[in-house]
Structures are given as C-alpha cells and as structure tokens.
N, C-alpha and C. Protein backbone atom coordinates (compact mmCIF):
# COMPACT_ATOMS: atom_id res chain seq x y z
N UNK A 1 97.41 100.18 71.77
CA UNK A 1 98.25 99.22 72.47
C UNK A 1 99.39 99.98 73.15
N UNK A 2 99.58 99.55 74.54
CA UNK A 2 100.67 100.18 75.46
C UNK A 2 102.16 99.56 75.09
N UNK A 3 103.19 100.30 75.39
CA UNK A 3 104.21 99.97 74.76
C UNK A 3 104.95 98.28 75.89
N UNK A 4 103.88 98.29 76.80
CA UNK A 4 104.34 97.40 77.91
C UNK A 4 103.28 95.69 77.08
N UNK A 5 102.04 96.13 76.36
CA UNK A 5 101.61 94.89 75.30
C UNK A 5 102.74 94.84 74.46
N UNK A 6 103.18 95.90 73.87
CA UNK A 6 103.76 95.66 73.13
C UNK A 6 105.10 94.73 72.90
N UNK A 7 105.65 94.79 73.98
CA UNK A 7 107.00 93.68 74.32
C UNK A 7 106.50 92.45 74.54
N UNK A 8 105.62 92.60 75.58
CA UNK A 8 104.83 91.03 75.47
C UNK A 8 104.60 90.42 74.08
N UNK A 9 103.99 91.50 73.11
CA UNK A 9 104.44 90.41 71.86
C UNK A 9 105.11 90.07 71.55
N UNK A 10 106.12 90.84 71.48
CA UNK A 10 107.40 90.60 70.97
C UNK A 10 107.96 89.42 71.48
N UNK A 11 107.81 89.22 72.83
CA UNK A 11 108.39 87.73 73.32
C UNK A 11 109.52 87.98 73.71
N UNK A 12 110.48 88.91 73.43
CA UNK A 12 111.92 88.92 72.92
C UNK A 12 112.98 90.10 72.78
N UNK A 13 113.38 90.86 73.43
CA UNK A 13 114.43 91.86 72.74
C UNK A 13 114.74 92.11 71.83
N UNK A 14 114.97 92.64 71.00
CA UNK A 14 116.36 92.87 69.68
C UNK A 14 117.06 93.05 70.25
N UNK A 15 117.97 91.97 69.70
CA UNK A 15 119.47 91.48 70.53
C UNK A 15 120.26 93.10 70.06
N UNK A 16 120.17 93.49 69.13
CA UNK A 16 121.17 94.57 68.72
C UNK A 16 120.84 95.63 69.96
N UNK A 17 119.65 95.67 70.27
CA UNK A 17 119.66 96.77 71.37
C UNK A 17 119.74 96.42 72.23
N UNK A 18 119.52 94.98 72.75
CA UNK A 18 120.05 94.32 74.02
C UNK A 18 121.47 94.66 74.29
N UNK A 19 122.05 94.73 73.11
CA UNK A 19 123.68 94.30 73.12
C UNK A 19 123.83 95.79 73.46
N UNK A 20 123.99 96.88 73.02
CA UNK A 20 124.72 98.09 73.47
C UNK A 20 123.51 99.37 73.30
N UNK A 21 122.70 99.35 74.38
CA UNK A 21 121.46 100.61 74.21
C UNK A 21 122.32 101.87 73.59
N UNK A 22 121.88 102.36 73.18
CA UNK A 22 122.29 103.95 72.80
C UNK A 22 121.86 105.18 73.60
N UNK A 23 120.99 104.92 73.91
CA UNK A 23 120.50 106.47 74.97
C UNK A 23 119.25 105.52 76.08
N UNK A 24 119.06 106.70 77.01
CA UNK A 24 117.97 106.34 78.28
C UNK A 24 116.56 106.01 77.80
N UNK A 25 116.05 106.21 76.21
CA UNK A 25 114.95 105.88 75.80
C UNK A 25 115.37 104.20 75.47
N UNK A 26 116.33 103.93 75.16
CA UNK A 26 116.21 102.69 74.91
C UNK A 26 116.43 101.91 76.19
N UNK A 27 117.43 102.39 76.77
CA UNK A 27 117.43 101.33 78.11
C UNK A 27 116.04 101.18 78.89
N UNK A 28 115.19 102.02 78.67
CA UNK A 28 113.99 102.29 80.04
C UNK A 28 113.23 100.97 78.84
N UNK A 29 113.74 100.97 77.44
CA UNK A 29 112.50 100.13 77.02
C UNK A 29 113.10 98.21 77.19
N UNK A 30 114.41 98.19 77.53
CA UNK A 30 115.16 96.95 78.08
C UNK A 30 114.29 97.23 79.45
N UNK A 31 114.32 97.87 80.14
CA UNK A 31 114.45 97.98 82.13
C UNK A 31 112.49 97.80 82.12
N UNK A 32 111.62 98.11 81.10
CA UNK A 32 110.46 98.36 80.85
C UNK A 32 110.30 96.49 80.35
N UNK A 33 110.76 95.92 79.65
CA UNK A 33 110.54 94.34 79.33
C UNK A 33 110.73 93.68 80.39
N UNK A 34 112.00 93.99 80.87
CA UNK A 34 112.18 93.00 82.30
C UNK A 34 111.37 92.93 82.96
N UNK A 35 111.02 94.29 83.46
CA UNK A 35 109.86 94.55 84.38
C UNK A 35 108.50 94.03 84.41
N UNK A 36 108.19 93.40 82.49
CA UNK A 36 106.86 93.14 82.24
C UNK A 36 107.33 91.60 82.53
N UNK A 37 108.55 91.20 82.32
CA UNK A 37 108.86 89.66 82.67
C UNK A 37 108.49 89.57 84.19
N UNK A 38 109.02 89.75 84.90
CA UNK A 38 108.71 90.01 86.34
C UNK A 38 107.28 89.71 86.93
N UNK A 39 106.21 90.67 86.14
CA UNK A 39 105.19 90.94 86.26
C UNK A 39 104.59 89.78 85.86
N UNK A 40 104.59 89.10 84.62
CA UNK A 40 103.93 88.31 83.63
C UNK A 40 104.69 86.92 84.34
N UNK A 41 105.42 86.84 84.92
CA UNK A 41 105.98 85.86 86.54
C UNK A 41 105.29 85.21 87.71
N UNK A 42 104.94 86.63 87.98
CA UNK A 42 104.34 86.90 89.23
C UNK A 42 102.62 86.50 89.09
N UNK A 43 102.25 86.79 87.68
CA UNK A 43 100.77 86.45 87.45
C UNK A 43 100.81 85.13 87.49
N UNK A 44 101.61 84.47 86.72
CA UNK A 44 101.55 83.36 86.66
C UNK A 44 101.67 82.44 87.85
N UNK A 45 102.60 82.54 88.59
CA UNK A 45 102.49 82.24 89.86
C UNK A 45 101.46 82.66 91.17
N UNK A 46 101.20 83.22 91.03
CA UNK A 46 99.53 83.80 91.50
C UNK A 46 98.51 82.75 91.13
N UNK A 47 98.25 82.73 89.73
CA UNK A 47 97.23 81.82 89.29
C UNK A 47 97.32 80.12 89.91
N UNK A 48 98.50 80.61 90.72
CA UNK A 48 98.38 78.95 91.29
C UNK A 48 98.14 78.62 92.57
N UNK A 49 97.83 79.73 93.06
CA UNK A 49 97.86 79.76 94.82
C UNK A 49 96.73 79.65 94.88
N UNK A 50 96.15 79.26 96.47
CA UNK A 50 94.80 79.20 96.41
C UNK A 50 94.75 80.80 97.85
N UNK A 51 93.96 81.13 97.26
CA UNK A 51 93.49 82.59 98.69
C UNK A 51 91.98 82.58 98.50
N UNK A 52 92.23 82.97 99.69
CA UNK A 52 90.85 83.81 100.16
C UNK A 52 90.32 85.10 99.70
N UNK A 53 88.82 85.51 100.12
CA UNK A 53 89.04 86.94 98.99
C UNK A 53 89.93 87.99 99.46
N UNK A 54 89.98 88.00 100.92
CA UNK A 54 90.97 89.13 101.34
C UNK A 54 92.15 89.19 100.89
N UNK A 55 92.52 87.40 100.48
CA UNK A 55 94.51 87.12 100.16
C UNK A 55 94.07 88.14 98.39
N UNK A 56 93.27 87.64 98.10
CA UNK A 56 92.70 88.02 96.33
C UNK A 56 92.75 89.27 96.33
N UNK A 57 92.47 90.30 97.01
CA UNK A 57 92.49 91.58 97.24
C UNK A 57 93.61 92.17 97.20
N UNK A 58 94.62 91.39 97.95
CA UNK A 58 95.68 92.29 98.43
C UNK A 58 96.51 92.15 97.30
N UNK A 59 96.36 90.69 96.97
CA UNK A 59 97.33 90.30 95.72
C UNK A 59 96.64 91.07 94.52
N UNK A 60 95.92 91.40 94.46
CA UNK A 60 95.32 92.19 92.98
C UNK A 60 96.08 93.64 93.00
N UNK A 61 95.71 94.66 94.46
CA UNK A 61 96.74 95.35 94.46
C UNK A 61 97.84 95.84 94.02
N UNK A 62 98.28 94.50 94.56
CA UNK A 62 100.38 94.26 94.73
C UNK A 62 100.38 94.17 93.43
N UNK A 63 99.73 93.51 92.24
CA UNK A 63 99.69 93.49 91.46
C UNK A 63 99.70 94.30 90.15
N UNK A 64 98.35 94.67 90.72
CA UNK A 64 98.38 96.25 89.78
C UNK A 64 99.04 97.19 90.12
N UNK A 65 99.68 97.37 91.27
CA UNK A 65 100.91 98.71 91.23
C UNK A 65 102.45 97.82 90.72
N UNK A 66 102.25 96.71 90.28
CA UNK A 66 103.62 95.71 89.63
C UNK A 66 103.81 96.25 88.12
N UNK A 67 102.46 96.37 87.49
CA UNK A 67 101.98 96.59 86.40
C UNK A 67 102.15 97.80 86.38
N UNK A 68 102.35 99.07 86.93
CA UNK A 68 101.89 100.47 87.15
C UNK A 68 103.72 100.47 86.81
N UNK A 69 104.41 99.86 87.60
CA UNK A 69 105.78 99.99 88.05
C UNK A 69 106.63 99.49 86.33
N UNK A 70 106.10 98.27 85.98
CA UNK A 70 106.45 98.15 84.56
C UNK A 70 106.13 99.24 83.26
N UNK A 71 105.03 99.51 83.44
CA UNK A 71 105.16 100.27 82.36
C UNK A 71 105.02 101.40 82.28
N UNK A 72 105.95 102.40 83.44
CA UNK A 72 106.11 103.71 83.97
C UNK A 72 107.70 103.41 84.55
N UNK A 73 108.16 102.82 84.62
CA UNK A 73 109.26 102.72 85.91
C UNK A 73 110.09 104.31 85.77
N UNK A 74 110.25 104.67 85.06
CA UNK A 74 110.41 106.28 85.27
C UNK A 74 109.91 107.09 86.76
N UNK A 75 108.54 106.81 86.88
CA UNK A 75 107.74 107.58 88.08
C UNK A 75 108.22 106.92 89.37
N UNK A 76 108.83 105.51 89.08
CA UNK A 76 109.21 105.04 90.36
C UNK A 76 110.37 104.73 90.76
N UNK A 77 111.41 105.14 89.68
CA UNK A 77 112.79 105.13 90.00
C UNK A 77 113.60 106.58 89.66
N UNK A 78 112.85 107.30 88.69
CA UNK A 78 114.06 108.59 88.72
C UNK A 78 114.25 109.31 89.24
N UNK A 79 115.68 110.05 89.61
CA UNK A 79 115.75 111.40 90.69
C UNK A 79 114.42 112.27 90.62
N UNK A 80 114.44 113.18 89.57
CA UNK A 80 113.38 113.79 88.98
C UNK A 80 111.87 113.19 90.16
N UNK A 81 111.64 112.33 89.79
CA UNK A 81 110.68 111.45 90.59
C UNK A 81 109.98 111.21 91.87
N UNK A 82 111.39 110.77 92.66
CA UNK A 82 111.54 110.46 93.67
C UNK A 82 112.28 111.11 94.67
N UNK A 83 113.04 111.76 94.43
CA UNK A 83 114.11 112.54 95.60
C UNK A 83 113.39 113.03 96.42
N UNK A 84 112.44 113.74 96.17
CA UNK A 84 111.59 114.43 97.16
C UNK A 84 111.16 113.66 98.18
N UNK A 85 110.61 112.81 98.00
CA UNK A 85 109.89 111.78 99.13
C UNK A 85 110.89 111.10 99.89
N UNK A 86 111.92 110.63 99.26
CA UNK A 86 112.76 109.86 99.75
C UNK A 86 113.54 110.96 100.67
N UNK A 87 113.63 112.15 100.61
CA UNK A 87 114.31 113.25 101.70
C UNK A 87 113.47 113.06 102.27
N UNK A 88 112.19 113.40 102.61
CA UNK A 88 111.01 113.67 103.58
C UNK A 88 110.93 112.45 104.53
N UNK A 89 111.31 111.07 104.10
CA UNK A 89 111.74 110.13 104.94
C UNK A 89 112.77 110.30 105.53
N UNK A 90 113.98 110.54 105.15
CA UNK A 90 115.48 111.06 105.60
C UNK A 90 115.31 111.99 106.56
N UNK A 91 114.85 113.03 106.23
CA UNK A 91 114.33 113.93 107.32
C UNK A 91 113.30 113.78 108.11
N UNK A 92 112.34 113.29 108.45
CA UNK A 92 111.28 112.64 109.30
C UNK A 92 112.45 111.63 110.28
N UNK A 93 113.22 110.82 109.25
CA UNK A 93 113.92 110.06 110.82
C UNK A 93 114.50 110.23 111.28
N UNK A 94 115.49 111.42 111.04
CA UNK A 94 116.97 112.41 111.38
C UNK A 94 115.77 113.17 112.50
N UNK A 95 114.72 113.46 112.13
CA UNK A 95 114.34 114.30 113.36
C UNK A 95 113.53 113.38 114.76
N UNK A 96 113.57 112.15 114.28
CA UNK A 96 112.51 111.60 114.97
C UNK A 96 113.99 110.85 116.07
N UNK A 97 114.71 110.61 115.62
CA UNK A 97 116.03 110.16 116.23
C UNK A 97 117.07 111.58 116.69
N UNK A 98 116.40 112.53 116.56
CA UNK A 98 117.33 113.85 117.41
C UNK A 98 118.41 113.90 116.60
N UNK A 99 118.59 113.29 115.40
CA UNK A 99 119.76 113.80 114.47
C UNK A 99 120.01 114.85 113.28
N UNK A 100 121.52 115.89 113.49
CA UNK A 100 121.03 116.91 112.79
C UNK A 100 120.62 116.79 111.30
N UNK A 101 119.63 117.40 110.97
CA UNK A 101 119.05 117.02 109.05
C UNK A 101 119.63 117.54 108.35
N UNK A 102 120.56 118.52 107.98
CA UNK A 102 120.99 119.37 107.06
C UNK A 102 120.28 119.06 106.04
N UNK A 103 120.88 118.49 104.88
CA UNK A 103 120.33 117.90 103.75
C UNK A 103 119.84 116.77 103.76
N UNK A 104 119.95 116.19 104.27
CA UNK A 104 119.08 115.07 104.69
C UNK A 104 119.94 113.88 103.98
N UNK A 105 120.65 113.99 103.47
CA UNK A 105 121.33 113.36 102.55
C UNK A 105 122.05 112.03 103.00
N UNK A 106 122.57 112.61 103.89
CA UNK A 106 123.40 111.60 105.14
C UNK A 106 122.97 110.38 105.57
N UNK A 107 121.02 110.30 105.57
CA UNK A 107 120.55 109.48 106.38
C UNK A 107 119.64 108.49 105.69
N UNK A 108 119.96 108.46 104.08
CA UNK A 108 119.42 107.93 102.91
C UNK A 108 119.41 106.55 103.17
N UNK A 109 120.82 106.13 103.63
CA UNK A 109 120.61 104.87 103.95
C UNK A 109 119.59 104.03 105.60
N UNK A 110 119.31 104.79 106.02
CA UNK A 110 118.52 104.68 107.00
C UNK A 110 117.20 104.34 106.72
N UNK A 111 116.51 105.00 105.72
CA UNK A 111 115.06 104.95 105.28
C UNK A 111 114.94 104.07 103.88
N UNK A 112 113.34 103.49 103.59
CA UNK A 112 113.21 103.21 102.98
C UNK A 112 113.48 103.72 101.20
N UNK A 113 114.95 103.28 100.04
CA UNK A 113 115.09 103.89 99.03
C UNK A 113 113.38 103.97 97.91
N UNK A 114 113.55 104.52 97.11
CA UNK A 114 112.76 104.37 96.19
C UNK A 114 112.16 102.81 95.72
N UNK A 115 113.43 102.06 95.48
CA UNK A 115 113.77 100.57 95.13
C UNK A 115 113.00 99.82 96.58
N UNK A 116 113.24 100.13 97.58
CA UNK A 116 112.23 99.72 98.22
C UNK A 116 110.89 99.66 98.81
N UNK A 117 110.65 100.84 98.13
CA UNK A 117 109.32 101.28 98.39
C UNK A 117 108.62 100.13 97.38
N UNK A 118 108.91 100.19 95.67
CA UNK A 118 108.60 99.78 95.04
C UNK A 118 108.41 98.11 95.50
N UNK A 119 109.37 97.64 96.19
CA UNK A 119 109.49 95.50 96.77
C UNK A 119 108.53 95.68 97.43
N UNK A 120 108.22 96.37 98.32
CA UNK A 120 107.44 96.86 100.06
C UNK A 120 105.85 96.34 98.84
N UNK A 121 105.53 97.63 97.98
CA UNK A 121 104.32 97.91 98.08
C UNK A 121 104.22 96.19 96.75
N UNK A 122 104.82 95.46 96.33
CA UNK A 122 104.23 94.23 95.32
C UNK A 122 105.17 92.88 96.27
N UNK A 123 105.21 92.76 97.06
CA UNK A 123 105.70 91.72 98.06
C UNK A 123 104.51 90.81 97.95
N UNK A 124 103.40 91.68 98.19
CA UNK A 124 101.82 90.37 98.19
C UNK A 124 101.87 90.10 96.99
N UNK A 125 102.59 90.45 95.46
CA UNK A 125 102.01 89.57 94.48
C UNK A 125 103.02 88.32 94.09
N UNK A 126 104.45 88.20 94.82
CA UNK A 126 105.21 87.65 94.68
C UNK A 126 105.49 86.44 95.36
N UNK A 127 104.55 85.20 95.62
CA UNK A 127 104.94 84.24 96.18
C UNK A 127 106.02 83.36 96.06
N UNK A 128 107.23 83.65 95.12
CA UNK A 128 108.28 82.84 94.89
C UNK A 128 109.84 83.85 95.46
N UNK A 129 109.97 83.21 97.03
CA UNK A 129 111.26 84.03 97.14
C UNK A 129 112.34 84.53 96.15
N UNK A 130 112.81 83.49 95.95
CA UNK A 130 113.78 83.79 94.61
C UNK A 130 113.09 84.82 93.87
N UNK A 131 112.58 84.72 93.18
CA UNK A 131 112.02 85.63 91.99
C UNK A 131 111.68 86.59 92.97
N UNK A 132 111.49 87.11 94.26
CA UNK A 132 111.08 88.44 94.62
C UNK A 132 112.32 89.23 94.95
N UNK A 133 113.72 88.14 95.32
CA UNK A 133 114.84 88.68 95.47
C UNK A 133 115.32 89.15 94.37
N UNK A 134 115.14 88.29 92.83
CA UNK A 134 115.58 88.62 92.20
C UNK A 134 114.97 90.32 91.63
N UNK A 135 113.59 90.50 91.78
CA UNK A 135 113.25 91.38 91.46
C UNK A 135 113.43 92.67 92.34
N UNK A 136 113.88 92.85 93.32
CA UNK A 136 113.89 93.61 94.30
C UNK A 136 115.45 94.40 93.90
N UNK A 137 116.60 93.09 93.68
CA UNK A 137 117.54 93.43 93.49
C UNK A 137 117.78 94.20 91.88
N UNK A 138 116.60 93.89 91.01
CA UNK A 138 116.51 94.30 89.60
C UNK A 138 116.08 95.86 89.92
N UNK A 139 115.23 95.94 90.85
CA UNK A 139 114.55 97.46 90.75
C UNK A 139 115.85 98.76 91.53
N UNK A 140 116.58 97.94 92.45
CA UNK A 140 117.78 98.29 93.35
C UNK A 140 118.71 98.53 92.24
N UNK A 141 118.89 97.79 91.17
CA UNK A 141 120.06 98.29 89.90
C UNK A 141 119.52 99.55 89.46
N UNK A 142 118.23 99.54 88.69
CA UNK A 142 117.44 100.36 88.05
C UNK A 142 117.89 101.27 88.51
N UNK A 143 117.20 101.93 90.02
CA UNK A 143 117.28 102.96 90.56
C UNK A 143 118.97 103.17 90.74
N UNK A 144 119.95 102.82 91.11
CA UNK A 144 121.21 103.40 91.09
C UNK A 144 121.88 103.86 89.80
N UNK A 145 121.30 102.94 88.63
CA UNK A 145 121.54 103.46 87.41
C UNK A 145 120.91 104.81 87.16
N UNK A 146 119.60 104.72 87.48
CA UNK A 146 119.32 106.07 86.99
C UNK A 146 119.77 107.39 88.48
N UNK A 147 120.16 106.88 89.24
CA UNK A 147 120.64 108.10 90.04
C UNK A 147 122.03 108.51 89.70
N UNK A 148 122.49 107.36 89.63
CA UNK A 148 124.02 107.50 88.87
C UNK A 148 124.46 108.54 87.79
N UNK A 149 122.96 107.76 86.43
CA UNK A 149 123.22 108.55 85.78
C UNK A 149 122.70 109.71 85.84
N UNK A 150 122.10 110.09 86.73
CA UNK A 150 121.82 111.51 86.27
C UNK A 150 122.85 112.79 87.44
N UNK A 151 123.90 111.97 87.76
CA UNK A 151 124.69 112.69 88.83
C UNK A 151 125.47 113.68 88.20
N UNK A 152 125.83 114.61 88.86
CA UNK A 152 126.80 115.48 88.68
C UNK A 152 128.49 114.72 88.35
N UNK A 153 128.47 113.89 89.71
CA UNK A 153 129.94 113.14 89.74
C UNK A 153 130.45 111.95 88.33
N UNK A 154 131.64 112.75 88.25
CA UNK A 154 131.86 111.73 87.10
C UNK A 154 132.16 110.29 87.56
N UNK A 155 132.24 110.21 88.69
CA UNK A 155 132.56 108.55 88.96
C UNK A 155 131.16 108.03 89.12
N UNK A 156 130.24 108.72 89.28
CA UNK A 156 128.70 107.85 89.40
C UNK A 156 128.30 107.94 88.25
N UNK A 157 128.88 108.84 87.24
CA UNK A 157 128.22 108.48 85.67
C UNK A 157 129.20 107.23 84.76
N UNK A 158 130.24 107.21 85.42
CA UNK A 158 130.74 106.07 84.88
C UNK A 158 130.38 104.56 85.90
N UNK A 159 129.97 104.66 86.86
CA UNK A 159 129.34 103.74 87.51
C UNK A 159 127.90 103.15 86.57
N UNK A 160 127.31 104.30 86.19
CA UNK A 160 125.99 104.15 85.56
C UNK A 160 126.07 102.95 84.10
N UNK A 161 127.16 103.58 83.60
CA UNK A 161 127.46 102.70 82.25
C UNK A 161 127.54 101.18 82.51
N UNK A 162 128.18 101.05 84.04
CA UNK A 162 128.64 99.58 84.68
C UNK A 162 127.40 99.08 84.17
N UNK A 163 126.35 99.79 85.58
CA UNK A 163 124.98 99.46 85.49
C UNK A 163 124.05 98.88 84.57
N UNK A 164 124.36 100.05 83.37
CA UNK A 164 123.10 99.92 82.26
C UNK A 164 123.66 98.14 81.36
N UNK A 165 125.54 98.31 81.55
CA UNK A 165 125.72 96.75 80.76
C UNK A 165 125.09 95.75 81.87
N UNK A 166 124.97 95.94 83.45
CA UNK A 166 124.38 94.92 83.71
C UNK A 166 122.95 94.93 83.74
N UNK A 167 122.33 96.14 83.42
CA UNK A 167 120.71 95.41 83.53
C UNK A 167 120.44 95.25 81.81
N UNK A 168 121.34 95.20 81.03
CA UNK A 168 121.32 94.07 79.38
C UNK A 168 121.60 93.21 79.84
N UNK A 169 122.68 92.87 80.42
CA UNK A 169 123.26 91.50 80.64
C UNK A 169 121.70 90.50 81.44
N UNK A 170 121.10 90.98 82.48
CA UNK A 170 119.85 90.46 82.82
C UNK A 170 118.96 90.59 81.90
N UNK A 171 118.82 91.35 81.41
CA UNK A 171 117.31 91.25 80.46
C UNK A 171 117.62 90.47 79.33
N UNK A 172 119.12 89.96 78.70
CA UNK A 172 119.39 88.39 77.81
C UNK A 172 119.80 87.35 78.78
N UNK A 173 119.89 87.18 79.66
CA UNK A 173 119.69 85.98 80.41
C UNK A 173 117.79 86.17 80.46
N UNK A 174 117.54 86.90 80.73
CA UNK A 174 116.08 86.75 81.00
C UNK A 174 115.20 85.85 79.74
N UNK A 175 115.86 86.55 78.58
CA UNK A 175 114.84 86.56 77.33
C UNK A 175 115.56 85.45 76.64
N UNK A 176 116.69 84.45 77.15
CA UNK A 176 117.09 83.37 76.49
C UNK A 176 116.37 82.20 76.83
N UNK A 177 115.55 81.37 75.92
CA UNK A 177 114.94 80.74 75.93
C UNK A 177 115.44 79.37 76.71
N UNK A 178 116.94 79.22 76.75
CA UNK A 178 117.11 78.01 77.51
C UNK A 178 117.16 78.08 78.84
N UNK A 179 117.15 79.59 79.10
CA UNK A 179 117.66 79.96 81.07
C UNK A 179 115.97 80.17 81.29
N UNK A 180 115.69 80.18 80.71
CA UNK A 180 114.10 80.64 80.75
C UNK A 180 113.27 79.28 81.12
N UNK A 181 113.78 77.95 80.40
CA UNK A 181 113.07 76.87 80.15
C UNK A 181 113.62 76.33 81.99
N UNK A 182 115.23 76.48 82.04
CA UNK A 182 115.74 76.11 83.04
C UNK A 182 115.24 76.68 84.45
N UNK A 183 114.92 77.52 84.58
CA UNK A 183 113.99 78.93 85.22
C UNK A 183 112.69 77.98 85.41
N UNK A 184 111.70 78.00 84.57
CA UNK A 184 110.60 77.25 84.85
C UNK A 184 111.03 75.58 85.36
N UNK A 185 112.13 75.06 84.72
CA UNK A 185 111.97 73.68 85.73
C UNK A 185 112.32 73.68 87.16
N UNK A 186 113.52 74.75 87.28
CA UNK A 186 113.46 75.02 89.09
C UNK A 186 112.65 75.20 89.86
N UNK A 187 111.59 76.31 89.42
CA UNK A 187 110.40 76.70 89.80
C UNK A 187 109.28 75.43 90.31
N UNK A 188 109.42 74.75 89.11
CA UNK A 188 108.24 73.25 89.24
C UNK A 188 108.90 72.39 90.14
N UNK A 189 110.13 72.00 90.29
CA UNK A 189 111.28 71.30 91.15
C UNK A 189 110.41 72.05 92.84
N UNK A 190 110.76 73.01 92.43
CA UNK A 190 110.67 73.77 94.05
C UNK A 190 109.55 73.30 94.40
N UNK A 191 108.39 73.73 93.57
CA UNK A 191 106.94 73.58 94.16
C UNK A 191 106.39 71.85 94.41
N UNK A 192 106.90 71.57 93.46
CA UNK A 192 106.84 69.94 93.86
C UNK A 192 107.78 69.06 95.08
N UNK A 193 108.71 69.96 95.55
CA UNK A 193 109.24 69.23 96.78
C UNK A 193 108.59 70.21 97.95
N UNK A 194 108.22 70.96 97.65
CA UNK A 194 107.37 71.74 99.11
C UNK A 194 106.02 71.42 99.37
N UNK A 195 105.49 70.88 97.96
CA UNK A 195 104.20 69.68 98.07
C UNK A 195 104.41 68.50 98.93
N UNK A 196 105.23 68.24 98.89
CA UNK A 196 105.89 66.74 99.72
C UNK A 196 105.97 67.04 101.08
C-alpha cells in the first residue's frame, strides 16, 4: 500500500501534526493528503460528466498525472526538481524576445512556474472552477514554500514558516467534516442551478 492509499484511509490528519509539522517529511505528508483530497475531488466530479471517448482520454490523462502529482509532489514542486526546466523556459524567452539571459533568473516571472506547469497539464480533469482555482493556488503555496524553504535568504526562510502554517491551516479546513459537508452542498447548489 502507497503512502497516498494510505491517507485515504485515514480519512483524516492527526490533528497534532496538522497543528505544528516538525520537519519537511511531515509537511510533504500534510501537502501529500491535500493533494489526494484534490484528486479524490476531481474523480468524483468526473464521474459525473458525460464525454466522449476523446473527452475520456484526455481526462484520464489529466488525471493520472493529478495522481502522479499527489503522491510525489516532491518531483513537481522542489528546487532540486525543477529549477532546471523552469530556467530553460526563462532562457528560451529572454532569447526569443532579444532579452539579455544572464541567469535567467530575472525572467521567472514571464514563463510558465513549476506550479503552473502542474494546473496546465490536470486542467482536463478539473471541471469545477472553484476547486481548480483552489487547487492551482494550493500547488502555487506548495511550490513557494518549498523554494522559500530551501533558500539561502533568511527572509524567504522565514517566509517559508508563513507558508507551511498556511498550507496546515488548508489541509484542517479541508479535513473538517463540517466545511467539507458545506463544500459538497455548494458544489450540488452550483450544479443544480446550471442544470436550470
């Protein structure tokens, strides 16, 4: 059993580690539940659409790299990881726009981040705006937390700490059963007035 079944059983956090992680093994396994919430979301909402086999295709995809992204998010958010590619974009458009590349560093915000690569490539499994914003903006924390934390600068490692209390603070709103219940009646609200 993968440690990404494994939360699914659980249903639930331990609030004690919800409440104050202790090191990056525990937060990745908070940032690793959310992620399977997300996912285990997105299926569900899937199972209600009607497609074609091509829509079925694409959404299986989007899907399985959703799943790939939950229970790895390491490979798709850490410096370690990602820096590389994400320069090679930086630099591909610094040169493609006649601008000088040095480090490429400069032009980060120009190109697609890591965090967006990740929305880009599971957009087809997410038919509920909300929940794709919300998740887009969840993977956008992730990744600044872990760039943060792994910075040299002491103001981006104390930025990081911001971070890690807010992606607890989301993953117990997530895993509280009444925002959860409230969560699914919006959801049914929505889909039943766009039926109309």
């Amino acid at each position: 059993m993968n440690k990404l079944q494994e939360l699914r059983i659980k249903g639930k956090l331990n609030r004690v580690l919800a409440e104050k992680p202790n090191s990056t093994v525990e937060m990745y396994a908070v940032i690793r539940s959310v992620l399977a919430w997300f996912f285990d979301a997105a299926m569900k909402d899937t199972g209600k659409q009607k497609l074609d086999t091509a829509g079925c295709d694409t959404v299986v995809r989007s899907l399985a790299y959703m799943n790939a992204v939950a229970e790895n998010p390491e490979k798709y958010f850490s410096r370690e990881s990602t820096i590389a590619d994400w320069d090679a974009r930086t630099m591909e458009y610094a040169k493609k726009y006649g601008m000088p590349t040095g480090d490429g560093y400069d032009f980060h915000d120009f190109v697609w981040s890591p965090a967006d690569v990740v929305h880009i490539n599971t957009t087809n499994a997410i038919f509920n705006n909300k929940l794709s914003c919300e998740y887009r903006d969840f993977c956008k924390l992730v990744m600044n937390w872990e760039y943060n934390r792994t910075s040299g600068n002491k103001q981006e490692l104390a930025v990081s700490m911001t971070q890690a209390q807010e992606i607890v603070r989301i993953a117990n709103n997530i895993f509280d059963k009444k925002k959860q219940n409230f969560f699914q009646r919006m959801v049914a609200g929505f889909r039943s007035a766009r039926a109309h």
